[in-house]
PDB file of N, CA and C in Angstrom:
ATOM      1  N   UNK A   1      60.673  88.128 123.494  1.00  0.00           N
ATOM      2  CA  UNK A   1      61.990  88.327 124.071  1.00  0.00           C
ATOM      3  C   UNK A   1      61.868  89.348 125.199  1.00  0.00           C
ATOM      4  N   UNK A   2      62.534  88.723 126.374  1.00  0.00           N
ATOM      5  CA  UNK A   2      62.227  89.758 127.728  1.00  0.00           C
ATOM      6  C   UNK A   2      63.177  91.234 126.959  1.00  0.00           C
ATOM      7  N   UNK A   3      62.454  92.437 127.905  1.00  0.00           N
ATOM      8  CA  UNK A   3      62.848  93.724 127.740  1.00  0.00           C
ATOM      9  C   UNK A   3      64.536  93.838 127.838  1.00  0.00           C
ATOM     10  N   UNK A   4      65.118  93.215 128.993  1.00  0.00           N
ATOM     11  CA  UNK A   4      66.609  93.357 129.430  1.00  0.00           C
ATOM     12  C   UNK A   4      67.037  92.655 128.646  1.00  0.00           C
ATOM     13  N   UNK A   5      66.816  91.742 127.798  1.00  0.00           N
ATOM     14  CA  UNK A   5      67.357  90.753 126.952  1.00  0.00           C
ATOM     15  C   UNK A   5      67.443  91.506 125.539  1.00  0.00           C
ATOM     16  N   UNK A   6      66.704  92.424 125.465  1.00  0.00           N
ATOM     17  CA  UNK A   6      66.803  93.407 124.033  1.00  0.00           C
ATOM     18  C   UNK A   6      67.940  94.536 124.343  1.00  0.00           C
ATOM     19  N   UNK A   7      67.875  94.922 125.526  1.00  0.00           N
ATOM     20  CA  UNK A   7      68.504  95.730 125.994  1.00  0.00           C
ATOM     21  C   UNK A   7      69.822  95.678 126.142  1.00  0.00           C
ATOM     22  N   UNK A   8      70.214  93.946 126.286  1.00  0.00           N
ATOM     23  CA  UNK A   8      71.624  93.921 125.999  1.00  0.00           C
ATOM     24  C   UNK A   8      72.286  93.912 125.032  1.00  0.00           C
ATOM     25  N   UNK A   9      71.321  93.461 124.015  1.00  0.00           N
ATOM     26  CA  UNK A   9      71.515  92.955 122.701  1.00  0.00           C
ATOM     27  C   UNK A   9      71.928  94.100 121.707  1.00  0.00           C
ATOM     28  N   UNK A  10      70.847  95.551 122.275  1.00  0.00           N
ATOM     29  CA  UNK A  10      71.260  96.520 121.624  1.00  0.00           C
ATOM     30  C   UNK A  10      72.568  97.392 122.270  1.00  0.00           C
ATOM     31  N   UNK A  11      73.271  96.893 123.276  1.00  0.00           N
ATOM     32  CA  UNK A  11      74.212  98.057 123.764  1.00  0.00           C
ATOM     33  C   UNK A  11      75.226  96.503 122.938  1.00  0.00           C
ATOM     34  N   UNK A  12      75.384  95.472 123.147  1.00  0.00           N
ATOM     35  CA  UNK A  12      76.069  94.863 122.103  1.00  0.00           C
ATOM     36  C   UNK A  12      76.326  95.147 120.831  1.00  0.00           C
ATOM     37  N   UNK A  13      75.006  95.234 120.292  1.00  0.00           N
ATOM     38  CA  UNK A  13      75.463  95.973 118.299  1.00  0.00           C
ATOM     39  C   UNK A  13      76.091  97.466 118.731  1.00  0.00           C
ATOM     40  N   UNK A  14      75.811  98.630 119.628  1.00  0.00           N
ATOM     41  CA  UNK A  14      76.077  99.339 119.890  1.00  0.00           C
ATOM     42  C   UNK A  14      77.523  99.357 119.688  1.00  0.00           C
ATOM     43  N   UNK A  15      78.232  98.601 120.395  1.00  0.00           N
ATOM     44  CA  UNK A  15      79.309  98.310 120.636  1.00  0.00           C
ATOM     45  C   UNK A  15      80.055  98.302 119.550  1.00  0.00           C
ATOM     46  N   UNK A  16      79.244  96.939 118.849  1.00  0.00           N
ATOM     47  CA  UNK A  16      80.245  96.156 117.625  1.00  0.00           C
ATOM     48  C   UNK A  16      79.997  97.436 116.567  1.00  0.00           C
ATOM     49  N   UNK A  17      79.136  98.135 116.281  1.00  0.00           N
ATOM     50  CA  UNK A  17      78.937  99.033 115.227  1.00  0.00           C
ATOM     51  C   UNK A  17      80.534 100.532 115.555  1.00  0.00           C
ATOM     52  N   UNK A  18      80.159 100.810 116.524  1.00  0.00           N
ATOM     53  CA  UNK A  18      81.699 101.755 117.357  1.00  0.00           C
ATOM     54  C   UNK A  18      82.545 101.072 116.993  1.00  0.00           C
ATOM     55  N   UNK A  19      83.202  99.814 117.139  1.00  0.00           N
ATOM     56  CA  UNK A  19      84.258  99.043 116.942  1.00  0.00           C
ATOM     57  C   UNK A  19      84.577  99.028 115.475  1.00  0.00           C
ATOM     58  N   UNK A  20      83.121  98.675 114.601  1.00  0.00           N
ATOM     59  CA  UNK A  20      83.521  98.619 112.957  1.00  0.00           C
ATOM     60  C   UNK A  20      83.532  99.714 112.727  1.00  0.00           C
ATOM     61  N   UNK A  21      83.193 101.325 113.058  1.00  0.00           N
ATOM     62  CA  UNK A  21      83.062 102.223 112.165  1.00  0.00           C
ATOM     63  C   UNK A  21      84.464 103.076 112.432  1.00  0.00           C
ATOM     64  N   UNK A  22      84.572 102.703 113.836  1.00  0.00           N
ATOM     65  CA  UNK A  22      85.777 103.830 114.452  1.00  0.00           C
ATOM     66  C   UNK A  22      85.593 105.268 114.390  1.00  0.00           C
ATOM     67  N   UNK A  23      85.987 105.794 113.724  1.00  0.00           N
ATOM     68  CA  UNK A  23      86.041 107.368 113.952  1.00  0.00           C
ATOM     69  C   UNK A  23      85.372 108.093 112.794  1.00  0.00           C
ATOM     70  N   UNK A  24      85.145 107.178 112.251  1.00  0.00           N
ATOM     71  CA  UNK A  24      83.845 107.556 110.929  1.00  0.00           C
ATOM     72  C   UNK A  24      82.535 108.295 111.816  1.00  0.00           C
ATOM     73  N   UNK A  25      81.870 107.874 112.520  1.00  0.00           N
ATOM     74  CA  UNK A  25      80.851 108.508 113.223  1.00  0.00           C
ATOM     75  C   UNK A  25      80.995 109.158 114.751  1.00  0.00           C
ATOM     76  N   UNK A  26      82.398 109.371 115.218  1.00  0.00           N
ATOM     77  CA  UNK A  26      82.817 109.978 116.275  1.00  0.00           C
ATOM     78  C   UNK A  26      83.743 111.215 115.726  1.00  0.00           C
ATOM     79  N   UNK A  27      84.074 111.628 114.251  1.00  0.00           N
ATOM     80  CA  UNK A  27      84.581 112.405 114.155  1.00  0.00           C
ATOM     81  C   UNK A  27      83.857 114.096 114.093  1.00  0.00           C
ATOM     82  N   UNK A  28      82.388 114.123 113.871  1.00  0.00           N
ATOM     83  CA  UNK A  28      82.185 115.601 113.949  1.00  0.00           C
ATOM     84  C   UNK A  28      81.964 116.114 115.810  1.00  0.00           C
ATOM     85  N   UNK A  29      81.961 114.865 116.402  1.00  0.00           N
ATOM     86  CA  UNK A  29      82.123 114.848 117.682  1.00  0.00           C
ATOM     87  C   UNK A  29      83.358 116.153 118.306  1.00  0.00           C
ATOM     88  N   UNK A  30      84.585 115.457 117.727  1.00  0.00           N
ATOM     89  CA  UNK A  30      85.581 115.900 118.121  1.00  0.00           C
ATOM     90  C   UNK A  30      86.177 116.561 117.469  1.00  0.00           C
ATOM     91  N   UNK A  31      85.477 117.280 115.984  1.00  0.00           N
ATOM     92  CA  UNK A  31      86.134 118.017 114.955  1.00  0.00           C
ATOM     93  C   UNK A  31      86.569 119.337 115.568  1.00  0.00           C
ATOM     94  N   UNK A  32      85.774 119.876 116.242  1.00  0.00           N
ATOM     95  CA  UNK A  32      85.778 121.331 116.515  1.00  0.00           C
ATOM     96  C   UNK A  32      86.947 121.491 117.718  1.00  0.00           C
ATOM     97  N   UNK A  33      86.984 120.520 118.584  1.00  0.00           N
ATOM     98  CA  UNK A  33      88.092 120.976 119.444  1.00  0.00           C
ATOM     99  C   UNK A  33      89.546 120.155 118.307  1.00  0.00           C
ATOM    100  N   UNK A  34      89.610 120.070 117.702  1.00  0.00           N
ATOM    101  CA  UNK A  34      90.914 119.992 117.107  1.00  0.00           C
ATOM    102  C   UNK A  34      91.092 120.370 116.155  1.00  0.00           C
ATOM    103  N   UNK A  35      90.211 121.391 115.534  1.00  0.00           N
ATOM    104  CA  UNK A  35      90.261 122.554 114.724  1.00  0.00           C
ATOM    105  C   UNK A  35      90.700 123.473 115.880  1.00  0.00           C
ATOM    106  N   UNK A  36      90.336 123.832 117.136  1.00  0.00           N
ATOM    107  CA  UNK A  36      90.685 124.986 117.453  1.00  0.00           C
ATOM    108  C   UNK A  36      92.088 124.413 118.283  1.00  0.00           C
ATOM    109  N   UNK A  37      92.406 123.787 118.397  1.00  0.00           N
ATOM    110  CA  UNK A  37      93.526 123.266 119.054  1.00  0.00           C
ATOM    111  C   UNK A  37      95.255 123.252 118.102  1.00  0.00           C
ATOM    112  N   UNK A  38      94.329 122.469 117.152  1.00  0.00           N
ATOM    113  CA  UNK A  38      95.765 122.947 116.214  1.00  0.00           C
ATOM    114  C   UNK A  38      95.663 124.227 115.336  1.00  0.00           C
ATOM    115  N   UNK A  39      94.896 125.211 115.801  1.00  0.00           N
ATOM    116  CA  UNK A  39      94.843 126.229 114.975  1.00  0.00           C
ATOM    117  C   UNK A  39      94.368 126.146 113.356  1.00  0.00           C
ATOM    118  N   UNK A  40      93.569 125.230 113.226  1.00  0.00           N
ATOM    119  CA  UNK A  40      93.898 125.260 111.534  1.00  0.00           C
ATOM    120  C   UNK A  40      91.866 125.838 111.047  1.00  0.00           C
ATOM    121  N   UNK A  41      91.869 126.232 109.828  1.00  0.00           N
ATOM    122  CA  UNK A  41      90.922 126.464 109.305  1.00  0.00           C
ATOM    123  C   UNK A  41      90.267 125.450 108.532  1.00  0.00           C
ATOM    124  N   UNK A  42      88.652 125.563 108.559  1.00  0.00           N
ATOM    125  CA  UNK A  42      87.353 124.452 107.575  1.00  0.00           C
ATOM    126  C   UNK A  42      88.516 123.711 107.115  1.00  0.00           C
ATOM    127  N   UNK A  43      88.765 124.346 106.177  1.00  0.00           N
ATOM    128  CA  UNK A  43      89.393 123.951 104.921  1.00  0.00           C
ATOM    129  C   UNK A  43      90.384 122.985 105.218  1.00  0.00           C
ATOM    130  N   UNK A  44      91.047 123.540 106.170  1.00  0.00           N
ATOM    131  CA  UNK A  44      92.380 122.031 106.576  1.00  0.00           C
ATOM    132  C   UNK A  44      92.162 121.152 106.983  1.00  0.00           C
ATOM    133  N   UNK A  45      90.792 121.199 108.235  1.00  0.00           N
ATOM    134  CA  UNK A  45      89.931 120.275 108.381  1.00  0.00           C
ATOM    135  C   UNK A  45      89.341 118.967 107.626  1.00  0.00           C
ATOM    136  N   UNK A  46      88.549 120.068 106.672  1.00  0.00           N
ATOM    137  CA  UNK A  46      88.184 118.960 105.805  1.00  0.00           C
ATOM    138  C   UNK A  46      89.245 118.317 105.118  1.00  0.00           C
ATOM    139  N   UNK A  47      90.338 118.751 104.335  1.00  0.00           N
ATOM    140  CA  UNK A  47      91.356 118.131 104.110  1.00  0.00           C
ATOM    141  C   UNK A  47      91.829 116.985 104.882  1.00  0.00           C
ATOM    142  N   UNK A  48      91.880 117.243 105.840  1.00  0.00           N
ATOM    143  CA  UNK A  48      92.441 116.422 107.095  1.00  0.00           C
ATOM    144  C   UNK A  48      91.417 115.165 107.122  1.00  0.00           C
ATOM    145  N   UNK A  49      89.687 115.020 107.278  1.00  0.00           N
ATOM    146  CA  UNK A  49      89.062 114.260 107.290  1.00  0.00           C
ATOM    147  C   UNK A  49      88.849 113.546 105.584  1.00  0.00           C
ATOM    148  N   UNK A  50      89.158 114.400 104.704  1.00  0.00           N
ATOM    149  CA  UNK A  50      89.577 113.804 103.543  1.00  0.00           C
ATOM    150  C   UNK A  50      90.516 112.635 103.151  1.00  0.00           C
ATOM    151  N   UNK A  51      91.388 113.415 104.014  1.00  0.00           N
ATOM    152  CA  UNK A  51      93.063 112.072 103.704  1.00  0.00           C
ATOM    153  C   UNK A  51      92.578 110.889 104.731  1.00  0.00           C
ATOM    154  N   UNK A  52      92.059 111.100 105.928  1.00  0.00           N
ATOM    155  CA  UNK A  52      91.624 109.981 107.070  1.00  0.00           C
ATOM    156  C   UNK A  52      91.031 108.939 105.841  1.00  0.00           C
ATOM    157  N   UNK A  53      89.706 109.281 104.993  1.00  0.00           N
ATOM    158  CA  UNK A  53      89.446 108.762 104.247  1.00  0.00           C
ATOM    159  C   UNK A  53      89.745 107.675 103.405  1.00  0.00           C
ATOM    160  N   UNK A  54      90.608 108.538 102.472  1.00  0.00           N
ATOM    161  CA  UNK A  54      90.827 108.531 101.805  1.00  0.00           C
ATOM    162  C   UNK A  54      92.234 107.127 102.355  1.00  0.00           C
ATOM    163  N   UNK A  55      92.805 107.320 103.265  1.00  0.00           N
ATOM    164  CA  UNK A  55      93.217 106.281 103.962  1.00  0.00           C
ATOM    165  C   UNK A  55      92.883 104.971 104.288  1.00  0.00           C
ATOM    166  N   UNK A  56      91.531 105.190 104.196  1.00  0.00           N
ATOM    167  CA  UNK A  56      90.834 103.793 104.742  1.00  0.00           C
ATOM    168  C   UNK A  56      90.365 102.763 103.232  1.00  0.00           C
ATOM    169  N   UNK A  57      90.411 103.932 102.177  1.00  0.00           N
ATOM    170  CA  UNK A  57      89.999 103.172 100.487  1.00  0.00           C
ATOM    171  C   UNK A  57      91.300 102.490 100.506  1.00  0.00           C
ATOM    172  N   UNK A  58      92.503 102.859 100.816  1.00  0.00           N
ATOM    173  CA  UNK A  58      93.630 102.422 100.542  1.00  0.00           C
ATOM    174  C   UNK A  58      93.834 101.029 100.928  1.00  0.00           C
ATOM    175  N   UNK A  59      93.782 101.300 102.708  1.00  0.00           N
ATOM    176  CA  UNK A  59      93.387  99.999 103.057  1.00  0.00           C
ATOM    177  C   UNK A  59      93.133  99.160 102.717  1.00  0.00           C
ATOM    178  N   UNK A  60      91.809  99.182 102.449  1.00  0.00           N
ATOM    179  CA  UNK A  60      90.811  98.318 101.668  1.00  0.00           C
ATOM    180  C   UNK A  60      91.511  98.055 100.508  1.00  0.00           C
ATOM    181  N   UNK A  61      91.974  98.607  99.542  1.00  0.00           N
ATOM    182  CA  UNK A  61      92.558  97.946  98.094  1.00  0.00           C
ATOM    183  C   UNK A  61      94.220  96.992  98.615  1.00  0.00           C
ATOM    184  N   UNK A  62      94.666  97.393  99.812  1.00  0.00           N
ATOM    185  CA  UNK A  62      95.352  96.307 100.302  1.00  0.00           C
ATOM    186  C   UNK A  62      95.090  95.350 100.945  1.00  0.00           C
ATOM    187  N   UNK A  63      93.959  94.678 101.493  1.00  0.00           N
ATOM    188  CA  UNK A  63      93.203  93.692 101.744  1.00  0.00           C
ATOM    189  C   UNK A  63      92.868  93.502 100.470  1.00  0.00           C
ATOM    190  N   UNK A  64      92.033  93.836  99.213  1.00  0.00           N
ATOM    191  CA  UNK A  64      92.223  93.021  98.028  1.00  0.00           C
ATOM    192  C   UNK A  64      93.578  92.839  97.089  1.00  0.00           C
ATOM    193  N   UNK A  65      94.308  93.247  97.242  1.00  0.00           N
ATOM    194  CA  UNK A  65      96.118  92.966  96.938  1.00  0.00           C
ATOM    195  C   UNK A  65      96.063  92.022  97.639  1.00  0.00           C
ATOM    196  N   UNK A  66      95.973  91.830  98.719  1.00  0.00           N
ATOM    197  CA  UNK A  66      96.487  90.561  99.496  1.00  0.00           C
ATOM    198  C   UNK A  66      95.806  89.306  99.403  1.00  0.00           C
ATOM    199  N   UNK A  67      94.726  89.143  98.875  1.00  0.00           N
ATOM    200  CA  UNK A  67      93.919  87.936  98.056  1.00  0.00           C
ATOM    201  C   UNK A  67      94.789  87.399  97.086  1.00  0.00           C
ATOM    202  N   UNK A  68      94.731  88.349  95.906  1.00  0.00           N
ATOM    203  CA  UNK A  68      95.537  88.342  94.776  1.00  0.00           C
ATOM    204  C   UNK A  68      96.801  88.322  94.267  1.00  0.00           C
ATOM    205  N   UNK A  69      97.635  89.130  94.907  1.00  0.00           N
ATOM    206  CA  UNK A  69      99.300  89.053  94.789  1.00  0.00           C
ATOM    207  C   UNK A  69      99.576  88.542  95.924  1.00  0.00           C
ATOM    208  N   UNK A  70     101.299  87.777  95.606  1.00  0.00           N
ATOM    209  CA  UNK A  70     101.852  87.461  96.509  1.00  0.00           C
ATOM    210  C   UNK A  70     102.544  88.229  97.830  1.00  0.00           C
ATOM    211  N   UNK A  71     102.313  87.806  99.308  1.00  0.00           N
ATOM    212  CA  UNK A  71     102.367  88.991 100.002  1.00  0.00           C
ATOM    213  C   UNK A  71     103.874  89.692 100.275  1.00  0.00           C
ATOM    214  N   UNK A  72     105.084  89.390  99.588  1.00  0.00           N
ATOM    215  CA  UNK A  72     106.001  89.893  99.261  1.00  0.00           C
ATOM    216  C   UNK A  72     105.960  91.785  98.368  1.00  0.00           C
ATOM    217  N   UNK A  73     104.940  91.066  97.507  1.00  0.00           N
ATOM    218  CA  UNK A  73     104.820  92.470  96.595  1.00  0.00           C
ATOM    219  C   UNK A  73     103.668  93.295  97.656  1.00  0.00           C
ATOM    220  N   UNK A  74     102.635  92.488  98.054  1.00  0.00           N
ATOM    221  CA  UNK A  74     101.947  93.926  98.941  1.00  0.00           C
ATOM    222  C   UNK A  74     102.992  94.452 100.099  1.00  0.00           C
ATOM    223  N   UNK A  75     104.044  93.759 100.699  1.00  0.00           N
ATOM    224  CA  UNK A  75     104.272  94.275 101.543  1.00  0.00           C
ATOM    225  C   UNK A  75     105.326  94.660 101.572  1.00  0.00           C
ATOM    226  N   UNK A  76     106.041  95.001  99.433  1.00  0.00           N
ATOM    227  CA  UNK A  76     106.892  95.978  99.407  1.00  0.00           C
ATOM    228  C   UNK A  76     105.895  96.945  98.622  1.00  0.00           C
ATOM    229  N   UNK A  77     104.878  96.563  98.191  1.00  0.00           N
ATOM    230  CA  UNK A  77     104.253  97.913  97.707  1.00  0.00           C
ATOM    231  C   UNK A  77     103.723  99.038  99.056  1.00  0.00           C
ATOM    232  N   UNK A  78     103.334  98.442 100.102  1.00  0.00           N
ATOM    233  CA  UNK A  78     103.203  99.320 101.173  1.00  0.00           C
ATOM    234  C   UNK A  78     104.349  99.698 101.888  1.00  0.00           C
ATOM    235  N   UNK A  79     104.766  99.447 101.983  1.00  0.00           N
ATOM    236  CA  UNK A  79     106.516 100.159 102.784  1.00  0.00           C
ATOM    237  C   UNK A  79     106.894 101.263 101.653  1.00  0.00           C
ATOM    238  N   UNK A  80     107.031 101.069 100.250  1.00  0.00           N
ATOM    239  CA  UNK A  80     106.930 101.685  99.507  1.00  0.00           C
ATOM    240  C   UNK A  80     105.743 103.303  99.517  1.00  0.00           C
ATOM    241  N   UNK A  81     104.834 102.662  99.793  1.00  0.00           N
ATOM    242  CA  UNK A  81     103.813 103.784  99.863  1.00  0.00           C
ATOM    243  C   UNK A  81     104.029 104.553 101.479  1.00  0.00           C
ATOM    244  N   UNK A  82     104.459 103.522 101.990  1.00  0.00           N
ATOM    245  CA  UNK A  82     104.491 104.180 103.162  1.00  0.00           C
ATOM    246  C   UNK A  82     105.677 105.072 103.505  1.00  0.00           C
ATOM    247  N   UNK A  83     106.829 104.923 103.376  1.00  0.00           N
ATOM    248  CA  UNK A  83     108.023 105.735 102.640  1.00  0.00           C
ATOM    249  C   UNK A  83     107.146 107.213 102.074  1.00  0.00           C
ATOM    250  N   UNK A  84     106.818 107.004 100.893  1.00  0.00           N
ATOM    251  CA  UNK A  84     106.311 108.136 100.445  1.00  0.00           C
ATOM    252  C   UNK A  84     105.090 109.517 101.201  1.00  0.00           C
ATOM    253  N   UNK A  85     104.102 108.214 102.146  1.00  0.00           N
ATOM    254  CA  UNK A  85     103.221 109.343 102.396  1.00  0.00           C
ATOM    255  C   UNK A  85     104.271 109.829 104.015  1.00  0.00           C
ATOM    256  N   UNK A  86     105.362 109.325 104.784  1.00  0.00           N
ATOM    257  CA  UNK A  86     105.579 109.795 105.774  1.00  0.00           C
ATOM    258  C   UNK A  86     107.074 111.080 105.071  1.00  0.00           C
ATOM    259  N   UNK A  87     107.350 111.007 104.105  1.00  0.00           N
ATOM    260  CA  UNK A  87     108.543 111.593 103.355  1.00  0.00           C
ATOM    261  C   UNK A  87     107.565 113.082 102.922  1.00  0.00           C
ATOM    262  N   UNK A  88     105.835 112.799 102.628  1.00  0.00           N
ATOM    263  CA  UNK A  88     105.039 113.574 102.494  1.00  0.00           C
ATOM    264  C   UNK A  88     104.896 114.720 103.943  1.00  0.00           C
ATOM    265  N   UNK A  89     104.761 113.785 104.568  1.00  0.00           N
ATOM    266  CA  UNK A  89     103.778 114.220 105.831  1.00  0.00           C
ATOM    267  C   UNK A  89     105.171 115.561 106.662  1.00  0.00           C
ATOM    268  N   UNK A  90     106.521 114.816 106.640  1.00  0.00           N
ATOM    269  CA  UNK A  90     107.641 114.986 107.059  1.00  0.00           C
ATOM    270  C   UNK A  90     108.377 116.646 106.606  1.00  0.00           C
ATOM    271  N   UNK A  91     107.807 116.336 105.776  1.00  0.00           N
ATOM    272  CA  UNK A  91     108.275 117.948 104.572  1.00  0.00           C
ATOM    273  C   UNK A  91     107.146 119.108 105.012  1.00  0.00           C
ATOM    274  N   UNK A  92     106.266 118.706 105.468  1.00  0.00           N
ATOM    275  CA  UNK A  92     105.260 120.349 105.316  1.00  0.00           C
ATOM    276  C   UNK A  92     105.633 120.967 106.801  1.00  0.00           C
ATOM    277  N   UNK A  93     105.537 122.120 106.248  1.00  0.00           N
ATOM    278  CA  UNK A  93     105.668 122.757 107.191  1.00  0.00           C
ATOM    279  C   UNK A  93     105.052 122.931 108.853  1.00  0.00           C
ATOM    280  N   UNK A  94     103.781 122.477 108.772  1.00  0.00           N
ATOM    281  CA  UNK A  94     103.426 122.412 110.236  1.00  0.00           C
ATOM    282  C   UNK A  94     103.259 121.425 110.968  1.00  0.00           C
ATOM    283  N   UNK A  95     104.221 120.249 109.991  1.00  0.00           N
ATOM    284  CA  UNK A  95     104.788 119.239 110.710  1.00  0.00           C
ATOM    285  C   UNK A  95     105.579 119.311 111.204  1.00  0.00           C
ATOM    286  N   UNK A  96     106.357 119.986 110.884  1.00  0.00           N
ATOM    287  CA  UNK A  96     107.864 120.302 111.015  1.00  0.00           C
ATOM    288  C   UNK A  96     108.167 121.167 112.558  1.00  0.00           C
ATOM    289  N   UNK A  97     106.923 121.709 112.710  1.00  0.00           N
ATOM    290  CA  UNK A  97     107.113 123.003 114.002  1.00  0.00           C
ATOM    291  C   UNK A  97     106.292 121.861 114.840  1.00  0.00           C
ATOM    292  N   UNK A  98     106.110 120.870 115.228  1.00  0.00           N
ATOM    293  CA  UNK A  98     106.228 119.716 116.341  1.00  0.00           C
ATOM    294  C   UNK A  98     107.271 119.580 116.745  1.00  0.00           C
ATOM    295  N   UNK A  99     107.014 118.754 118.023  1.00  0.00           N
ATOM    296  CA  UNK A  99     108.008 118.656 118.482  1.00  0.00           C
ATOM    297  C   UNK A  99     108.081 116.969 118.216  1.00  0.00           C
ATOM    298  N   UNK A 100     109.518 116.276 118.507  1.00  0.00           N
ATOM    299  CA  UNK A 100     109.202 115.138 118.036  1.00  0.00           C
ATOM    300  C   UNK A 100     108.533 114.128 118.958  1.00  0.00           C
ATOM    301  N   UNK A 101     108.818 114.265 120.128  1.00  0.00           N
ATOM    302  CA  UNK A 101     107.504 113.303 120.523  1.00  0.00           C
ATOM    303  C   UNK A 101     106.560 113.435 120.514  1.00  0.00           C
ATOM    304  N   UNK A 102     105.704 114.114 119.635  1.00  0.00           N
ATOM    305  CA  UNK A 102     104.361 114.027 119.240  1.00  0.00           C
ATOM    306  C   UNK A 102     104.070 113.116 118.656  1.00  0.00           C
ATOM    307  N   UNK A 103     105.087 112.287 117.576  1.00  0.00           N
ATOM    308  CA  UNK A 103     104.814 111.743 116.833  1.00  0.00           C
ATOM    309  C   UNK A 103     105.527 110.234 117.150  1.00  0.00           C
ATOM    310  N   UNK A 104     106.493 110.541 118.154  1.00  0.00           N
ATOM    311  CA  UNK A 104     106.939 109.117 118.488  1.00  0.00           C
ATOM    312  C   UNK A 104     106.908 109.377 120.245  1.00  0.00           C
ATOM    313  N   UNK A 105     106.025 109.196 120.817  1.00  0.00           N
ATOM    314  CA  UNK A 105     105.738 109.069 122.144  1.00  0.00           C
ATOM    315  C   UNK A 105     106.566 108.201 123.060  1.00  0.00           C
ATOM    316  N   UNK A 106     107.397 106.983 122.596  1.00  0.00           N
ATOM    317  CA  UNK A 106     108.144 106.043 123.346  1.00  0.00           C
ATOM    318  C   UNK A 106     109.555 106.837 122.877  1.00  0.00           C
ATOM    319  N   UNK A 107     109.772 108.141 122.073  1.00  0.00           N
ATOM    320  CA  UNK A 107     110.686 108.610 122.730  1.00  0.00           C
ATOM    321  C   UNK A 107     111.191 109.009 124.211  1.00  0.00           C
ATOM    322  N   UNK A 108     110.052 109.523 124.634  1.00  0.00           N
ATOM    323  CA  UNK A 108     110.327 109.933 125.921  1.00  0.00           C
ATOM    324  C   UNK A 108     110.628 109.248 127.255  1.00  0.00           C
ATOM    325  N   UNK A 109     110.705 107.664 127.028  1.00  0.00           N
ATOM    326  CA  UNK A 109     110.372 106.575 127.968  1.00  0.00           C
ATOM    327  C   UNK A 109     112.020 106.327 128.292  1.00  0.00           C
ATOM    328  N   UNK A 110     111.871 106.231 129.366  1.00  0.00           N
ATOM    329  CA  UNK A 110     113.696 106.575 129.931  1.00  0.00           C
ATOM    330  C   UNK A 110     113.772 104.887 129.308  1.00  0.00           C
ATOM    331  N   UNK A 111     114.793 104.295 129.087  1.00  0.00           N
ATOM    332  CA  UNK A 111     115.765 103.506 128.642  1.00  0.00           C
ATOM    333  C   UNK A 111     116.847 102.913 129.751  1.00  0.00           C
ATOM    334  N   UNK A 112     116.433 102.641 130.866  1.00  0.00           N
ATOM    335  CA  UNK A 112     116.824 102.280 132.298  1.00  0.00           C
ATOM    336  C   UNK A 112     116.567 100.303 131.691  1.00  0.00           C
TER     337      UNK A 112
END
């Protein structure tokens, strides 16, 4: 196999591997400037890359819900869950000292 022909092949998996992993292997990249950005300590950090996690198992057990149950119940069991973790997220305190378009960005989009 010619040299440039490997060469594409590997910035291709390159690619597709970034695409499947997402921020799984780009996150100690960018850990440190958003530890010092939002002010927070290790500890919230890791918390923080904990729940990311811990997010993605979830996922995953709703892709196998959705094999198995009918998609009525996954997709009141997630509105359901989802209710809860933003009713979570909504209550702590250094959510709360945002401002709100942080969190909804097409607030700010004039309405013309």
């Amino acid at each position: 196999m010619p040299s440039s022909t490997l060469q594409w092949l590997s910035l291709v998996g390159i690619i597709w591997l970034q695409a499947i992993n997402g921020t799984n292997s780009n996150f100690p990249a960018y850990s440190s400037q958003l530890k010092q950005l939002l002010s927070i300590s290790q500890i919230q950090l890791n918390n923080l890359a904990f729940a990311s996690d811990a997010g993605k198992l979830f996922g995953w057990f709703s892709g196998l819900a959705a094999i198995y149950l009918p998609l009525w119940l996954v997709l009141t069991i997630g509105s359901f869950l989802g209710l809860i973790g933003y009713a979570f997220v909504g209550s702590t305190p250094f959510v709360m000292s945002l401002p709100y378009e942080t969190f909804y960005p097409i607030a700010k989009l004039p309405l013309d």
